[in-house]
Protein backbone atom coordinates (compact mmCIF):
# COMPACT_ATOMS: atom_id res chain seq x y z
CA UNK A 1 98.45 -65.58 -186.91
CA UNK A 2 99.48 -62.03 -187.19
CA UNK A 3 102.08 -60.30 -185.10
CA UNK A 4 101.40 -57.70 -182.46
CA UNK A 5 101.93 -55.08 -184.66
CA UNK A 6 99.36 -56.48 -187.40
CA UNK A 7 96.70 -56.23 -185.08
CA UNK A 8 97.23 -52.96 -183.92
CA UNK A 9 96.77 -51.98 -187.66
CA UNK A 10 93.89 -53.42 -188.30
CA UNK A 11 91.78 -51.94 -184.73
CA UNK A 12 93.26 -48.42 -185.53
CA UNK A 13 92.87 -48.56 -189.12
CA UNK A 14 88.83 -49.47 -188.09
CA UNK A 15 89.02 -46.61 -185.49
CA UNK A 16 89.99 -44.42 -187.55
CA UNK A 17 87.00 -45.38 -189.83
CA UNK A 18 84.66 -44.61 -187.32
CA UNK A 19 86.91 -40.78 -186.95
CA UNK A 20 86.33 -40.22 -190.71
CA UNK A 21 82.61 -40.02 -190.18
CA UNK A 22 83.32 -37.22 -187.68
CA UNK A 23 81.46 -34.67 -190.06
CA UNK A 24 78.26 -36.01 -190.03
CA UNK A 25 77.93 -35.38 -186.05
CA UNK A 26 79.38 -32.24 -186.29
CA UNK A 27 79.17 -29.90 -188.82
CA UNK A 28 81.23 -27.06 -187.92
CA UNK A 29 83.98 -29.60 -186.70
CA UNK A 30 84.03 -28.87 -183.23
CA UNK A 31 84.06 -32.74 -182.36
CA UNK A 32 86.84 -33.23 -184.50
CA UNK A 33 89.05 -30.28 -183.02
CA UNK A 34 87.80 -32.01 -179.69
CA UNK A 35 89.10 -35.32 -180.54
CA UNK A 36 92.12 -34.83 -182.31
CA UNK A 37 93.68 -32.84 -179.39
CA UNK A 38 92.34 -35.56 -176.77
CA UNK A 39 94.35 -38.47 -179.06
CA UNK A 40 97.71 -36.03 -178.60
CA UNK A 41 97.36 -35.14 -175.17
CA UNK A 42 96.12 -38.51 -174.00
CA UNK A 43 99.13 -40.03 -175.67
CA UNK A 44 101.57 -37.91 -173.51
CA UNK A 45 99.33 -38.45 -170.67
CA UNK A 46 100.22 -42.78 -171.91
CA UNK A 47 103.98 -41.46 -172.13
CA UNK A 48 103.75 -39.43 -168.82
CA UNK A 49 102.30 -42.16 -166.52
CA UNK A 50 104.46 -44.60 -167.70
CA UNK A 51 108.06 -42.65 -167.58
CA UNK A 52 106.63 -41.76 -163.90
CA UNK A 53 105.91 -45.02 -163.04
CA UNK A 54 109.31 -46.22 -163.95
CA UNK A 55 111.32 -43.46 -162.50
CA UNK A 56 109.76 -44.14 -159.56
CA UNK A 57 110.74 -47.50 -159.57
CA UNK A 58 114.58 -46.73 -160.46
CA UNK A 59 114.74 -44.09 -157.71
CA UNK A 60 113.27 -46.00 -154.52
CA UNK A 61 112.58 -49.34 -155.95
CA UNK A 62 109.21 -49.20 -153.17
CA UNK A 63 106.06 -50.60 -154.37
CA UNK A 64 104.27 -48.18 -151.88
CA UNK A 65 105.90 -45.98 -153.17
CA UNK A 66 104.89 -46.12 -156.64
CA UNK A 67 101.42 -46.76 -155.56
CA UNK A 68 101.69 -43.54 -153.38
CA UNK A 69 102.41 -41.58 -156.73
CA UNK A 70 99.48 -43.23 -158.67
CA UNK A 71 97.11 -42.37 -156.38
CA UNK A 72 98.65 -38.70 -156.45
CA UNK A 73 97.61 -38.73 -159.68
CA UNK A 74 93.87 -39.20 -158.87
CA UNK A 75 93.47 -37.48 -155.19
CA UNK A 76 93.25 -34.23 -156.53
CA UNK A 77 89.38 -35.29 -158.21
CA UNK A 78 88.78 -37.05 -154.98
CA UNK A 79 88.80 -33.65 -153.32
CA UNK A 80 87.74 -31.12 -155.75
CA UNK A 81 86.35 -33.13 -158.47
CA UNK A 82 82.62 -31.25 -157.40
CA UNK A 83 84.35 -28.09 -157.87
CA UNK A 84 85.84 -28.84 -161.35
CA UNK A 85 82.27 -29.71 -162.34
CA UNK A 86 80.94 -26.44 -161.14
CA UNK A 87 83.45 -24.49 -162.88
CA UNK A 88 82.27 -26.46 -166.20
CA UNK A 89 78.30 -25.22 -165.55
CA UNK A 90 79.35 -21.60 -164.33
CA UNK A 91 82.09 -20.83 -167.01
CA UNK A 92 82.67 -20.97 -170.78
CA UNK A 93 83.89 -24.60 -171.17
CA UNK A 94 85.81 -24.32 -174.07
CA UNK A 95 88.24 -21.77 -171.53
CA UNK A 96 88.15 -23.92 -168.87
CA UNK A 97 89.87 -26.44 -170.96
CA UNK A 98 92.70 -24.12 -172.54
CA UNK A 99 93.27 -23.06 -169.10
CA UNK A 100 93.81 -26.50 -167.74
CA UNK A 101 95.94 -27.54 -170.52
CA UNK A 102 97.99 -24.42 -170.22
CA UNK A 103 98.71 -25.01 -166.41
CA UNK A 104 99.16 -28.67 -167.30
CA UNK A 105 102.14 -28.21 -169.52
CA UNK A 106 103.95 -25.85 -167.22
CA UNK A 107 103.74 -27.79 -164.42
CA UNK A 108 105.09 -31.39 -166.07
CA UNK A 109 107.85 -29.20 -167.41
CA UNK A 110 109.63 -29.18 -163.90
CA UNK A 111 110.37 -32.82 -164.03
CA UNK A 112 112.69 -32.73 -166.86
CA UNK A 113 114.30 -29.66 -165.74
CA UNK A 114 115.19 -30.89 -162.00
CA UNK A 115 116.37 -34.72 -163.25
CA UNK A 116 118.51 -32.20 -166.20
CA UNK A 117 119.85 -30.50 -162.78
CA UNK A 118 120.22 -33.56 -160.54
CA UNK A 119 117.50 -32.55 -158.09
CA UNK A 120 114.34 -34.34 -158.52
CA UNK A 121 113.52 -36.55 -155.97
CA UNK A 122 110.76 -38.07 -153.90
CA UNK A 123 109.14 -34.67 -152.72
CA UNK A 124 109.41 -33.11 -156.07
CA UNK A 125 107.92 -36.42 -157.73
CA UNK A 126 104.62 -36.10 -155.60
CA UNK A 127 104.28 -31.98 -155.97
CA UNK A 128 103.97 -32.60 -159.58
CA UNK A 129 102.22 -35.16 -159.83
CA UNK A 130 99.23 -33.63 -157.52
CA UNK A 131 99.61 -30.22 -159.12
CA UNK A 132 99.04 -31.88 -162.74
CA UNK A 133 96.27 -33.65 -161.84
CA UNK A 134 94.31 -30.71 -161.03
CA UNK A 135 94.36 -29.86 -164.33
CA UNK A 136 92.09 -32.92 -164.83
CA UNK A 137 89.37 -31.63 -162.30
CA UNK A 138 88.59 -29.26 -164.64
CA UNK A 139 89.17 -29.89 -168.00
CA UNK A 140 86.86 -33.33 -168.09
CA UNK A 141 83.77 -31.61 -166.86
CA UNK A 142 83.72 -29.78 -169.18
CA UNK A 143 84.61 -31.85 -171.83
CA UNK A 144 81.96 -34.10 -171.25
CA UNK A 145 79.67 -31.51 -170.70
CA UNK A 146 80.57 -29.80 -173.83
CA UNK A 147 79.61 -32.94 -175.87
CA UNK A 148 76.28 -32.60 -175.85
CA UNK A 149 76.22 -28.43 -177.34
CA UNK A 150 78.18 -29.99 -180.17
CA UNK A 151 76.03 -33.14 -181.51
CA UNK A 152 72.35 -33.44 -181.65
CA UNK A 153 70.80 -36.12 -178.65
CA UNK A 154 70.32 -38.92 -181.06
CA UNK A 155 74.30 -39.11 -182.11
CA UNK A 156 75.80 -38.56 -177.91
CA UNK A 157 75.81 -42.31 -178.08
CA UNK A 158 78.20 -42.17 -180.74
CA UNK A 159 80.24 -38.93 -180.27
CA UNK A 160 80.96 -39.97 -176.64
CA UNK A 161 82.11 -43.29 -178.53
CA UNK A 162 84.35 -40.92 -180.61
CA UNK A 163 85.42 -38.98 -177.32
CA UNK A 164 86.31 -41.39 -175.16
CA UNK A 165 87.89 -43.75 -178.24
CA UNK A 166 90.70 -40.89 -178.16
CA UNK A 167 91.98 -42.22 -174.75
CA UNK A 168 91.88 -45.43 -176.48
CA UNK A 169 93.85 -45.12 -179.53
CA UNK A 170 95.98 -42.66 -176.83
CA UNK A 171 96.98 -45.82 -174.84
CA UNK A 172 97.81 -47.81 -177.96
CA UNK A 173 100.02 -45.41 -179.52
CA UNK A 174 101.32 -43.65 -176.35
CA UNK A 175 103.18 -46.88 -175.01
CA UNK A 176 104.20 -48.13 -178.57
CA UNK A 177 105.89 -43.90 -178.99
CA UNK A 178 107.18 -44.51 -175.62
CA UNK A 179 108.83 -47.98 -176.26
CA UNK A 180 110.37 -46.67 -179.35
CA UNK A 181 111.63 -43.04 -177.44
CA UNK A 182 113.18 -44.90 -174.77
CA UNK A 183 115.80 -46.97 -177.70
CA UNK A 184 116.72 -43.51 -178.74
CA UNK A 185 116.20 -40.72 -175.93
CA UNK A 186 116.62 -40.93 -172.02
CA UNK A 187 113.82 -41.38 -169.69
CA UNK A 188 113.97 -37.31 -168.95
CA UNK A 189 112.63 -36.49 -172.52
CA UNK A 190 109.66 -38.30 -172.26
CA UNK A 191 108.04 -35.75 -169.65
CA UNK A 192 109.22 -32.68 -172.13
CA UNK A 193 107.35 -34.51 -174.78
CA UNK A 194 104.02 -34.95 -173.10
CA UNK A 195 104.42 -31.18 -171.77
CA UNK A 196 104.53 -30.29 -175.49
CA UNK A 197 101.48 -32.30 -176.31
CA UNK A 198 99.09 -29.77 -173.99
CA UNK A 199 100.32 -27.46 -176.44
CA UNK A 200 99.12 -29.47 -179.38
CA UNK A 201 95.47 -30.13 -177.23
CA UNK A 202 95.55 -25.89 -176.57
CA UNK A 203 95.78 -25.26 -180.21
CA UNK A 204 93.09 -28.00 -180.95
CA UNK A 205 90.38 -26.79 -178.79
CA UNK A 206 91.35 -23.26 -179.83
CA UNK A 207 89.61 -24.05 -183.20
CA UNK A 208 86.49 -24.87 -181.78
CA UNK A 209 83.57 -22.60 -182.18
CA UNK A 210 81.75 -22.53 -179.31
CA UNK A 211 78.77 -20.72 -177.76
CA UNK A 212 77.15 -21.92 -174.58
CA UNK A 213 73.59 -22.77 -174.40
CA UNK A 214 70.84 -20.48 -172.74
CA UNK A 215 70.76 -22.87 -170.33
CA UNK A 216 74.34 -22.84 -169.12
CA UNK A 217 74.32 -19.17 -169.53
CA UNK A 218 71.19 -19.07 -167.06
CA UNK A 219 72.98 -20.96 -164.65
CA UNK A 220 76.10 -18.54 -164.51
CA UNK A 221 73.39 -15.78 -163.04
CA UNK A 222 73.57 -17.16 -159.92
CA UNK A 223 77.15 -18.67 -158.22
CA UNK A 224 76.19 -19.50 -155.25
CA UNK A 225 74.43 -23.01 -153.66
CA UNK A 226 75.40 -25.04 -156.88
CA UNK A 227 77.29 -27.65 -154.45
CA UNK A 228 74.44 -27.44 -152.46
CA UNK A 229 71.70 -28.33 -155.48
CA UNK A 230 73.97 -31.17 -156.77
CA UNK A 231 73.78 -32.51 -153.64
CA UNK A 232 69.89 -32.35 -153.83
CA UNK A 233 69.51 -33.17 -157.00
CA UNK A 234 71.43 -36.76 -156.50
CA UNK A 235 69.43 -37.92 -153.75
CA UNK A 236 66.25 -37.07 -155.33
CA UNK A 237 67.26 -39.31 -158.06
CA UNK A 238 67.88 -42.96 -157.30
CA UNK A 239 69.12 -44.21 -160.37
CA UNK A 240 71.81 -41.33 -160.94
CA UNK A 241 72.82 -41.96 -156.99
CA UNK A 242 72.69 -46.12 -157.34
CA UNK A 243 75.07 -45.57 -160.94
CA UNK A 244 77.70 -43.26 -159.21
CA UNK A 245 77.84 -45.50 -156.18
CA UNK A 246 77.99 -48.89 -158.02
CA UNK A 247 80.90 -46.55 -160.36
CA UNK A 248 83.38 -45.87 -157.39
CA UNK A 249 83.58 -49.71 -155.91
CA UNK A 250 83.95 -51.27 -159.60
CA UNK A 251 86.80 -49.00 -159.81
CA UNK A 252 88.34 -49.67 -156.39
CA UNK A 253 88.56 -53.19 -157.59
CA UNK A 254 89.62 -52.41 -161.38
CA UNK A 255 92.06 -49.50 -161.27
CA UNK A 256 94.57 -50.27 -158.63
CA UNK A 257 95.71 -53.46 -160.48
CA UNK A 258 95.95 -51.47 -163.82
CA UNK A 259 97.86 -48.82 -162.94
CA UNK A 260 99.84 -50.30 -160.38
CA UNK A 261 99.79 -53.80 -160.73
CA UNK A 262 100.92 -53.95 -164.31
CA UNK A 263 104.36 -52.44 -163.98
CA UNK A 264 104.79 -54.55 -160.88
CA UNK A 265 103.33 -58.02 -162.16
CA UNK A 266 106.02 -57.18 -165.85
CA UNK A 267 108.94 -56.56 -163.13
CA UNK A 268 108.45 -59.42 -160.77
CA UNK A 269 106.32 -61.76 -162.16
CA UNK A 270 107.52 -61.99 -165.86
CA UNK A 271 111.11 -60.52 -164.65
CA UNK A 272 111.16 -58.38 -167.80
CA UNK A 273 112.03 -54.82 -168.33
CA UNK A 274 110.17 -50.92 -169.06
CA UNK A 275 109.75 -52.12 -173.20
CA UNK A 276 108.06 -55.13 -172.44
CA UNK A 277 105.46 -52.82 -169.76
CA UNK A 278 104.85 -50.49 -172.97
CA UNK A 279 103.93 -53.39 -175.03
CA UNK A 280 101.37 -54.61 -172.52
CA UNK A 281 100.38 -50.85 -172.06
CA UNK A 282 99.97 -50.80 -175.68
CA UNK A 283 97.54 -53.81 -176.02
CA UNK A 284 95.60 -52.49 -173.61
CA UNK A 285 94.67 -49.47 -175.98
CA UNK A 286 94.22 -51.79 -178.80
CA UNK A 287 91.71 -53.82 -176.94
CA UNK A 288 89.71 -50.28 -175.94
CA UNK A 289 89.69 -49.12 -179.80
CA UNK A 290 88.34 -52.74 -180.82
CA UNK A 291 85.90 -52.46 -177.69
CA UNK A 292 84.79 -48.35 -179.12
CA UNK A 293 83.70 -49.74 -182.37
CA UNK A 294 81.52 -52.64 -180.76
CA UNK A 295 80.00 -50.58 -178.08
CA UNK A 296 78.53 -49.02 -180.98
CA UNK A 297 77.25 -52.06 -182.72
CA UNK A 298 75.83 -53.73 -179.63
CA UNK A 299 73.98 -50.16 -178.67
CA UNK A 300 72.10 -51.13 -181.74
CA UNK A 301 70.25 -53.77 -180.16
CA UNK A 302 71.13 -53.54 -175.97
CA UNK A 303 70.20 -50.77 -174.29
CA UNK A 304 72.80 -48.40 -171.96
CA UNK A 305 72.41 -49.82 -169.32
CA UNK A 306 72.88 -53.40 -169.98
CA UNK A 307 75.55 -52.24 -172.25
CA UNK A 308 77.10 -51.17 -169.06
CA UNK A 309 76.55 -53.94 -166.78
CA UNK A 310 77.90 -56.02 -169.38
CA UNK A 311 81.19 -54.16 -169.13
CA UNK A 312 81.67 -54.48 -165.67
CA UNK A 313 80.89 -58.20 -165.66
CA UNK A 314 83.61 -58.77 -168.41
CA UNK A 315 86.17 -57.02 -166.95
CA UNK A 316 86.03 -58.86 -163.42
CA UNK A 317 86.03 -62.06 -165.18
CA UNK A 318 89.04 -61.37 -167.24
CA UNK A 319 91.05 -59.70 -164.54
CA UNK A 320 90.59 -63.02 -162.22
CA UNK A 321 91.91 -65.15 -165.06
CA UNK A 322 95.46 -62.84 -164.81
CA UNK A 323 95.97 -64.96 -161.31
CA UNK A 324 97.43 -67.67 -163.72
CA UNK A 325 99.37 -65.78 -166.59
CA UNK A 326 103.07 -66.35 -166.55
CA UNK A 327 104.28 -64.99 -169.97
CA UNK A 328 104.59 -61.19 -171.15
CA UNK A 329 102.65 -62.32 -174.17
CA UNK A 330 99.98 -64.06 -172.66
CA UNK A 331 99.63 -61.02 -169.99
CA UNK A 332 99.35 -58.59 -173.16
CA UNK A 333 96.70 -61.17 -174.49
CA UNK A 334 94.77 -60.97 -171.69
CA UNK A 335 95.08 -57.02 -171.09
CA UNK A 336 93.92 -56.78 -174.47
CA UNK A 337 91.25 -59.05 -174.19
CA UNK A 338 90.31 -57.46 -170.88
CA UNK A 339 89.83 -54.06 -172.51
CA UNK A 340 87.46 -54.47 -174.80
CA UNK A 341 84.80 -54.36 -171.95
CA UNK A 342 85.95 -50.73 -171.08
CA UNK A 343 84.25 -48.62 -173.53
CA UNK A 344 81.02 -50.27 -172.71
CA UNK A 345 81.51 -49.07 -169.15
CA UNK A 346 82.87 -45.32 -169.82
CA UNK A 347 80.70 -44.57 -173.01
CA UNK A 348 77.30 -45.94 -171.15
CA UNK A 349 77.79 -44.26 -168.22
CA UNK A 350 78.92 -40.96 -170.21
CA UNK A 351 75.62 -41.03 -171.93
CA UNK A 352 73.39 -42.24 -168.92
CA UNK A 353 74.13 -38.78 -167.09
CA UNK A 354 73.98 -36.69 -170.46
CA UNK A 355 70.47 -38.31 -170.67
CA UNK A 356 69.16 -38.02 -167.31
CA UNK A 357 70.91 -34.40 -166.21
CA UNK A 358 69.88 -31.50 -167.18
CA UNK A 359 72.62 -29.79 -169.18
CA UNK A 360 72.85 -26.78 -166.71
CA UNK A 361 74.38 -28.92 -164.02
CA UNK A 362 76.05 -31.92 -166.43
CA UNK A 363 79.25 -30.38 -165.80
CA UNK A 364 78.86 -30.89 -161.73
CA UNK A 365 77.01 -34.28 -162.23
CA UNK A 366 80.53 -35.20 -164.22
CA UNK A 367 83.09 -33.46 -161.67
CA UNK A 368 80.64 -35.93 -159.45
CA UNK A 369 81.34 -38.99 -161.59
CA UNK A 370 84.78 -37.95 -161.82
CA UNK A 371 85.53 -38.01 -158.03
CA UNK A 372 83.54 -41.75 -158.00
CA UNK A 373 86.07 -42.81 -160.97
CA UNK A 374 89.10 -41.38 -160.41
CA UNK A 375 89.38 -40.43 -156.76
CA UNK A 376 88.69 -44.40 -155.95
CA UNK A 377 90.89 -44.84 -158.21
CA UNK A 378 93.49 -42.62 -155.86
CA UNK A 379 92.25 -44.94 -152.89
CA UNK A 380 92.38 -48.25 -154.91
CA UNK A 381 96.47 -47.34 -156.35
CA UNK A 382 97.68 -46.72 -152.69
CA UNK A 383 95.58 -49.86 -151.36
CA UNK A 384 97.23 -52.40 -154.04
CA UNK A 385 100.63 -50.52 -153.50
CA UNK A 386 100.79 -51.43 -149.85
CA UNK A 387 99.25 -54.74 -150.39
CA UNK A 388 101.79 -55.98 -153.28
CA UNK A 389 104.59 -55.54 -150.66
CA UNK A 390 103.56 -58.79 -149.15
CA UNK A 391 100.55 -60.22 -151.14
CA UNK A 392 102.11 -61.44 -154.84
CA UNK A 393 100.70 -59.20 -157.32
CA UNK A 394 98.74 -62.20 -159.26
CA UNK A 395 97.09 -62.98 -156.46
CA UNK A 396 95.69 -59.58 -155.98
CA UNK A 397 94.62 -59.69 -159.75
CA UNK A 398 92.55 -63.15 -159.13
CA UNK A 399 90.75 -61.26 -156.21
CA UNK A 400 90.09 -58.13 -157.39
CA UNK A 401 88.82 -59.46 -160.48
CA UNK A 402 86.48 -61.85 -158.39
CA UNK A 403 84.97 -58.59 -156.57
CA UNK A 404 84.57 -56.70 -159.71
CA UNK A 405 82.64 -59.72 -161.19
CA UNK A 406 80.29 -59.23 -158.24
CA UNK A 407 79.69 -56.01 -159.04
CA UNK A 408 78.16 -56.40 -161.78
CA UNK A 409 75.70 -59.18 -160.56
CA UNK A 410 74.48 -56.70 -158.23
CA UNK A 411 74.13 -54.03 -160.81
CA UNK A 412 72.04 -56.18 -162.94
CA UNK A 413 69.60 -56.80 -160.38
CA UNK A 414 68.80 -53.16 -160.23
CA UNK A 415 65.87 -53.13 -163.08
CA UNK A 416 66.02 -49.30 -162.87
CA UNK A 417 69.75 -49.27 -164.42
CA UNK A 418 69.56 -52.42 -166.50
CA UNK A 419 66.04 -51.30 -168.61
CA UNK A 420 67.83 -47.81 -169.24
């Protein structure tokens, strides 16, 4: 068998493959610009979360804690997620996003400058952390929402593939970078580093050319009731309202235990150290690259729908399986193994709402699906924080992988979503 290492290889040497055919989506190499600068920041993002994660452990040694700070990280789309999407249907996209990284890199940068001084603490831990994550309220609107002015319909399946396959290949490199930093650099450099890669992301999306469609620029003409119409326009339509729903409590059950249960179950379960919780962070992006190039074989022959109920049913079952892992290689087996149903989930779903909304009002349909992703996410990283403090953190793997299962079985018994 080959090593760790080996295998990481081969699924980025495939991804990047599938990166090389970037050209014949988009000609004047917008999607390319897009995607390069989403692999760099989305690595310091990998970096970020998991030098935050640590120093949070080192400072209080509190679970809750650390689960407090994770779901910092996501409450910010829980609140204004709606209002990051109508920023991304009333303004030029492509400035939305400089302006989000820009703020972004400023605002990391006081980390590393207060630990430098002796100063950081609790208090300044949490301002930054909510602060930064605004930045994310607005910038994936209109990201996603950008996506579809840059391909032609009959490729979104496989530019969102592209897209999203940068957070991948982001979360393979970004722990491996950050296991290898840590041997020669303190924990405080880490944070200047992934302040410097929103400068990398700034430069990248500078290069794209970008004019907005007569149908975003018709919907700038009037600012006012757009919360209101979203609002409307999801009830009207059943499917969109069942998918976001059915979106928020898979993720309650999925993203807690990720985020917070991984550095938690490497500490305490496997006694082991910050290197060995890169590693498993690493596999984790491995198995989501592998998982990006599949998602586009299978859409050959499944449709988006299934593709995503499929997802969710695989990563429940592999999640409740962690319950009896007691080695850090067999938990990076598993992770990996786990992740390859993720890009089934994120790039259906991505192209289910650019197919059924109306590109004037994707961007607010996406802050929408943002606050159902990440803002249970918020709610499901504080819930597993408290919970590990006296439930062991295996055990809250076996049943939140059980309820995730379940959501799936009750997706696919929605004929609306699965025939999509």
């Amino acid at each position: 068998m080959g090593t760790p290492s080996h295998y990481r290889i081969l699924g980025l040497g495939s991804h990047l493959y599938e990166a090389s055919k970037i050209k014949k989506l988009c000609p004047d190499r917008g999607l390319k610009s897009l995607f390069v600068g989403q692999v760099v920041s989305q690595m310091g993002d990998s970096i970020y979360m998991i030098a935050l994660m640590w120093l949070v452990l080192e400072l209080t040694g509190s679970k809750a804690a650390m689960g407090t700070v994770a779901a910092l990280s996501h409450l910010p789309i829980l609140l204004f997620g709606l209002l990051g999407g109508v920023a991304a249907d009333v303004y030029n996209r492509r400035r939305v996003m400089l302006a989000a990284d820009a703020m972004r890199a400023l605002v990391v940068l006081v980390l590393p400058l207060t630990m430098l001084y002796g100063t950081v603490n609790l208090g300044v831990i949490y301002g930054v952390t909510f602060v930064s994550a605004l930045g994310i309220v607005f910038f994936n609107p209109a990201r996603d929402a950008i996506v579809p002015e840059l391909v032609p319909p009959s490729q979104l399946v496989k530019a969102n593939s592209l897209i999203q396959s940068s957070h991948f290949a982001a979360m393979l490199l970004g722990p491996a970078v950050a296991a290898l930093l840590l041997s020669a650099v303190d924990l405080v450099h880490l944070f200047t580093i992934n302040a410097a890669t929103f400068g990398i992301s700034f430069g990248a999306i500078l290069l794209i050319r970008y004019r907005p469609t007569g149908r975003q620029t018709a919907a700038r003409k009037s600012t006012t009731g757009h919360l209101g119409e979203v609002v409307r326009y999801v009830f009207k339509e059943r499917r969109l309202r069942f998918l976001l729903i059915l979106t928020a409590i898979n993720n309650f059950f999925i993203m807690g235990p990720a985020i917070v249960g991984t550095p938690i179950f490497v500490r305490e379960i496997l006694h082991q150290d910050v290197t060995h919780y890169a590693f498993v962070e690493s596999t984790l992006g491995l198995g989501m690259i592998i998982g990006a190039i599949l998602v586009n074989l299978a859409a050959r022959s499944l449709g988006k729908g299934k593709l995503l109920l499929l997802g969710m049913l695989f990563d429940g079952v592999t999640y409740a399986v962690l319950y009896y892992c007691g080695t850090t290689m067999g938990l990076a087996a598993l992770i990996a193994f786990h992740a390859l149903g993720i890009p089934f989930i994120i790039v259906s779903r991505t192209a289910l709402i650019q197919e059924w909304v109306p590109t004037g009002m994707q961007g607010r349909i996406f802050g929408l699906a943002g606050m159902a992703v990440v803002g249970t996410t918020a709610v499901s990283c504080g819930a597993v924080g408290f919970l590990a403090e006296s439930i062991p953190i295996n055990l809250i793997f076996g049943v939140f992988g059980i309820c995730a299962t379940l959501c799936g079985i009750v997706g696919y018994c929605y004929t609306k979503l699965r025939e999509s």
